[in-house]
Protein backbone atom coordinates (compact mmCIF):
# COMPACT_ATOMS: atom_id res chain seq x y z
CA UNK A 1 -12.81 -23.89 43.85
CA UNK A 2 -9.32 -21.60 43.91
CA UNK A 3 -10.95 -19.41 46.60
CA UNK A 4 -11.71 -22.47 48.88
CA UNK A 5 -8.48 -23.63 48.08
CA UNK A 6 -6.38 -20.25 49.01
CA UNK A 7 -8.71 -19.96 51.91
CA UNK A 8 -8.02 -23.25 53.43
CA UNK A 9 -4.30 -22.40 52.09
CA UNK A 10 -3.99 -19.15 54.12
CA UNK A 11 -5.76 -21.21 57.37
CA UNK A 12 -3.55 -23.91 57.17
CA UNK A 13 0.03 -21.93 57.15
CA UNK A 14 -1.29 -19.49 59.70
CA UNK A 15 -2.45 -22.31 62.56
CA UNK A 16 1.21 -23.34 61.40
CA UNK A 17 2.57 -19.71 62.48
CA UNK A 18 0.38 -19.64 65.52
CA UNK A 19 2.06 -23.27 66.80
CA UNK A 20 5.20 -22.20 65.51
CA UNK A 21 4.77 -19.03 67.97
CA UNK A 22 2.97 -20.89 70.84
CA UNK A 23 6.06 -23.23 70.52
CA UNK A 24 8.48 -20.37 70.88
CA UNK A 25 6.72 -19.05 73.51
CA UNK A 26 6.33 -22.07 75.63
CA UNK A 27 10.16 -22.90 74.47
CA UNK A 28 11.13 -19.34 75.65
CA UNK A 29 9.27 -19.63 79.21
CA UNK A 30 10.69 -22.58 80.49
CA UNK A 31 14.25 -20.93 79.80
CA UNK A 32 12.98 -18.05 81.75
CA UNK A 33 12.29 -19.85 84.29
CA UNK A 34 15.50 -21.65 84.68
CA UNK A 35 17.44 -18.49 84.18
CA UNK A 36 14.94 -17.05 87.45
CA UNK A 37 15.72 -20.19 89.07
CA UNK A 38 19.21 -20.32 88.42
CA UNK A 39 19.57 -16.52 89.46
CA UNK A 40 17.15 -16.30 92.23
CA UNK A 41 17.81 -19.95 94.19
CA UNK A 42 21.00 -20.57 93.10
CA UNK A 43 21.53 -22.91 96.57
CA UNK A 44 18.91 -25.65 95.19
């Protein structure tokens, strides 16, 4: 019962990391792409 417990435990927090990080990442893009934008086309 503890091992199905730490396993779903350790699942849990790490699908929290990995939409933590895809959050991040997604968060991070978009202000790449206005910083290209804004240096690239400034005239739009």
């Amino acid at each position: 019962m503890l091992v199905c417990n730490a396993i779903e435990y350790t699942a849990l927090t790490h699908m929290k990391q990995v939409n933590i990080f895809l959050y991040l990442h997604s968060h991070f893009e978009s202000v790449h792409h206005l910083i290209l934008d804004y240096y690239f086309y400034p005239n739009d």
